[in-house]
C-alpha atoms as a PDB file:
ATOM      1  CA  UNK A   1      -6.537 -11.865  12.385  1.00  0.00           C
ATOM      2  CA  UNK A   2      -9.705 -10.991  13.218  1.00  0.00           C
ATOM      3  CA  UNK A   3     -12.658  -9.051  11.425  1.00  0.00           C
ATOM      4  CA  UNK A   4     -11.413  -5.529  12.483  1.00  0.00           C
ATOM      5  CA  UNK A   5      -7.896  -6.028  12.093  1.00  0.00           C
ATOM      6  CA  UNK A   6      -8.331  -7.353   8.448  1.00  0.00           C
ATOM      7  CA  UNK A   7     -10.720  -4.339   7.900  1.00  0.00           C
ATOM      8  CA  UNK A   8      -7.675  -1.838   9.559  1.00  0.00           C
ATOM      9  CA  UNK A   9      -4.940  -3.446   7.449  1.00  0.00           C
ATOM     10  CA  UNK A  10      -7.351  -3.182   4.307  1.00  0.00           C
ATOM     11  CA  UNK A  11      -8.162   0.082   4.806  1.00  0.00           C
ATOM     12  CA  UNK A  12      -4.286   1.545   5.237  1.00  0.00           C
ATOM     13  CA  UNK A  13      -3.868  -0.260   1.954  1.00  0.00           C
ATOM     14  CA  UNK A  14      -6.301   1.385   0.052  1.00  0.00           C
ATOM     15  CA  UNK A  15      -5.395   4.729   1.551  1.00  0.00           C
ATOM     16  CA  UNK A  16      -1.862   3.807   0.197  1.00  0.00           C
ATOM     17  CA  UNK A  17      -3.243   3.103  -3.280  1.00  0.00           C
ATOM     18  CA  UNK A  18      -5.049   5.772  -3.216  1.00  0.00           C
ATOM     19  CA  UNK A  19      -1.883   7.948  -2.946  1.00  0.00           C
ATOM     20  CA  UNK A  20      -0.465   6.250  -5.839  1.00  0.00           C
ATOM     21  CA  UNK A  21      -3.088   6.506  -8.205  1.00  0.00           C
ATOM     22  CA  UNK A  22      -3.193  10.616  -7.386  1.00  0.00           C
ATOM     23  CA  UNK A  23       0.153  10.804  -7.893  1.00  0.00           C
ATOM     24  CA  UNK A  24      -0.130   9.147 -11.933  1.00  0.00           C
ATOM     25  CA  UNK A  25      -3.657  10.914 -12.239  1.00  0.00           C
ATOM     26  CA  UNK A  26      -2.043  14.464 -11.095  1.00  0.00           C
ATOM     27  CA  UNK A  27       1.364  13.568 -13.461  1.00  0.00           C
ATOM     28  CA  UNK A  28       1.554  15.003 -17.248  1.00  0.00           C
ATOM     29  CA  UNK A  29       1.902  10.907 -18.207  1.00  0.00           C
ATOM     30  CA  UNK A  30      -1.489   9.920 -16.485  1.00  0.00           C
ATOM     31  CA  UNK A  31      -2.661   9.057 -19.885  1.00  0.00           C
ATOM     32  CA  UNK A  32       0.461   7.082 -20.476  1.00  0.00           C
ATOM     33  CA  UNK A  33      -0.130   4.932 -16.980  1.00  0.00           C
ATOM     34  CA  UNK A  34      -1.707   1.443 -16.302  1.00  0.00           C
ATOM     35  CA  UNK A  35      -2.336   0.134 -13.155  1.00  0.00           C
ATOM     36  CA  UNK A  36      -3.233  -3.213 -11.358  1.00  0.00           C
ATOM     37  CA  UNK A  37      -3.287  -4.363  -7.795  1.00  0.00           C
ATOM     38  CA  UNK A  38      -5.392  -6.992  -6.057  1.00  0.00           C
ATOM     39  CA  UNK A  39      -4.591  -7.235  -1.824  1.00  0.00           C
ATOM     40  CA  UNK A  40      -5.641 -10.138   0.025  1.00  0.00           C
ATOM     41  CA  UNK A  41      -6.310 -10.702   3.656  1.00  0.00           C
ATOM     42  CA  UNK A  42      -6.899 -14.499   5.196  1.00  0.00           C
ATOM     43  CA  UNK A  43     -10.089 -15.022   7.066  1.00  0.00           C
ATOM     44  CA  UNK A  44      -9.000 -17.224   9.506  1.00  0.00           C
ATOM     45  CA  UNK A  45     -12.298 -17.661  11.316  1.00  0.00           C
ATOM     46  CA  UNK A  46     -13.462 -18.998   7.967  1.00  0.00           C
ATOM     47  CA  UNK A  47     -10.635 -21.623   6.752  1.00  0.00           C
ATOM     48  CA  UNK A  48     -11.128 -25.221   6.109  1.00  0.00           C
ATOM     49  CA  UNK A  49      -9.829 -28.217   4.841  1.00  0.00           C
ATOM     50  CA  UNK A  50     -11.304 -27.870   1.271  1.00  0.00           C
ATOM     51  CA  UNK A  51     -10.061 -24.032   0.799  1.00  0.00           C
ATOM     52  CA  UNK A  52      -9.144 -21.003   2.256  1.00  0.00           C
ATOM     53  CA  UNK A  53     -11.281 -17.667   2.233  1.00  0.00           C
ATOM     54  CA  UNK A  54      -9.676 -14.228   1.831  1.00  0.00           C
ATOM     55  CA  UNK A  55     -11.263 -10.619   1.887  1.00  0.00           C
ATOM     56  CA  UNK A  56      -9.882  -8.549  -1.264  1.00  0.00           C
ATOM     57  CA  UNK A  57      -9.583  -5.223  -2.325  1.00  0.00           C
ATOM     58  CA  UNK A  58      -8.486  -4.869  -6.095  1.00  0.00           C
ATOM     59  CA  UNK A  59      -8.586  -1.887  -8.159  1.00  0.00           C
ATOM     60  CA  UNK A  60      -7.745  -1.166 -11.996  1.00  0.00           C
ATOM     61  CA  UNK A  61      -7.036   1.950 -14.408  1.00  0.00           C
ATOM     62  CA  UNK A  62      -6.942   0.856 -17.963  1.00  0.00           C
ATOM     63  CA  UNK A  63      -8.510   1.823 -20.782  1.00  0.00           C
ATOM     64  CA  UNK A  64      -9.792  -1.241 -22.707  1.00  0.00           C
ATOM     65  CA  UNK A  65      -9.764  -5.557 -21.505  1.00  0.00           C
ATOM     66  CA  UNK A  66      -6.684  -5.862 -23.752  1.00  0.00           C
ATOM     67  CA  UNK A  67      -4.343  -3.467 -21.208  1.00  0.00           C
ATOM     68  CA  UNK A  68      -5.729  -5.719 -18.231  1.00  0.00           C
ATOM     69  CA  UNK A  69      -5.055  -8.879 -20.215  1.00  0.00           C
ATOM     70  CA  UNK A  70      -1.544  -7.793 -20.269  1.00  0.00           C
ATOM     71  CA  UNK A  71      -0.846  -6.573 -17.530  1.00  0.00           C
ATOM     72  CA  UNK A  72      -2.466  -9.978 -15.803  1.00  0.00           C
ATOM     73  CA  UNK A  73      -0.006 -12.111 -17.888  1.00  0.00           C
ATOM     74  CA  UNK A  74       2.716  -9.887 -17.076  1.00  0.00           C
ATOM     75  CA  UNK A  75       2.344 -11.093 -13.335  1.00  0.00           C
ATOM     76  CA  UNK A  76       1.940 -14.037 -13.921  1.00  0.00           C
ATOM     77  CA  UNK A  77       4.628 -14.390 -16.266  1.00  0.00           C
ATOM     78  CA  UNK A  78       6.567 -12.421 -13.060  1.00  0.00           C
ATOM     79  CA  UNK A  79       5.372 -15.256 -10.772  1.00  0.00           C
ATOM     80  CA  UNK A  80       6.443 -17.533 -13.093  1.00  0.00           C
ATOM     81  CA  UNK A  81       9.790 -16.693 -13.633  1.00  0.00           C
ATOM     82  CA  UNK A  82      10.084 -16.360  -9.640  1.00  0.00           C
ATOM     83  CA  UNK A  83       9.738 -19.979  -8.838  1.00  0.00           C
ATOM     84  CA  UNK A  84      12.858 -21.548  -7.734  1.00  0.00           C
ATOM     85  CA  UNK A  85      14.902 -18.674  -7.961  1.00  0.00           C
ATOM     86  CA  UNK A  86      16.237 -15.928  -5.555  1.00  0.00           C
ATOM     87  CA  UNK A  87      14.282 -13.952  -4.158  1.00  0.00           C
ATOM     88  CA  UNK A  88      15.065 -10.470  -5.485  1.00  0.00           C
ATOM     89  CA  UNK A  89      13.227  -7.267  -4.161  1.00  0.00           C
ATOM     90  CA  UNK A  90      10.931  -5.256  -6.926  1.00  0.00           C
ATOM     91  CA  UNK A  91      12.401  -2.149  -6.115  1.00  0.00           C
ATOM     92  CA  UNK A  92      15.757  -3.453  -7.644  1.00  0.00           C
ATOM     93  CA  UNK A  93      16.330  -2.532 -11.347  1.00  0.00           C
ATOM     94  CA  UNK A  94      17.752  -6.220 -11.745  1.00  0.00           C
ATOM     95  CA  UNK A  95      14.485  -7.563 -11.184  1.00  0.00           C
ATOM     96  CA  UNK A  96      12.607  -5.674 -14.198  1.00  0.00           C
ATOM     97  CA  UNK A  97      15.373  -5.947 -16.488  1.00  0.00           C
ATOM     98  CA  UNK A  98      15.623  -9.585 -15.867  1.00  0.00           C
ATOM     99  CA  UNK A  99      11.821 -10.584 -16.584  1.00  0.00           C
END
């Protein structure tokens, strides 16, 4: 993918997540509401055999490090979990009772 692909792709993205966070900022719970997201794109052009190079966006809306702590070992605890099992979609309520 080249530069202004990645930049296109990155760019609907954050539009996206922009959208999102309106929606919990214009909500009666926005003070309630924690939120986490990292995107990555490959730079192909860039790769070699010691490591790979990606272009991020990432965004946050917490209130203090401990609410990003946990929300970072929530993830990972997700990702955790994940390996060698089914893949199961997010949007499924199995999945987040099942954590």
């Amino acid at each position: 993918m080249d530069y202004e692909a990645r930049q296109e792709l990155l760019f609907k993205i954050q539009e996206k997540v922009e959208e999102i966070m309106s929606i919990i900022e214009n909500s009666k719970f926005s003070d309630e509401c924690m939120a986490l997201y990292c995107f990555g794109v490959g730079v192909d052009e860039m790769k070699s055999k010691e490591s790979d190079v990606y272009e991020y966006i990432t965004g946050y809306s917490v209130d203090n490090t401990d609410e990003i702590k946990m929300m970072l070992e929530t993830v990972a605890k997700g990702y955790i979990n994940s390996i060698d099992k089914p893949n199961h979609p997010t949007d499924s309520i199995d999945y987040w009772l099942n954590l």
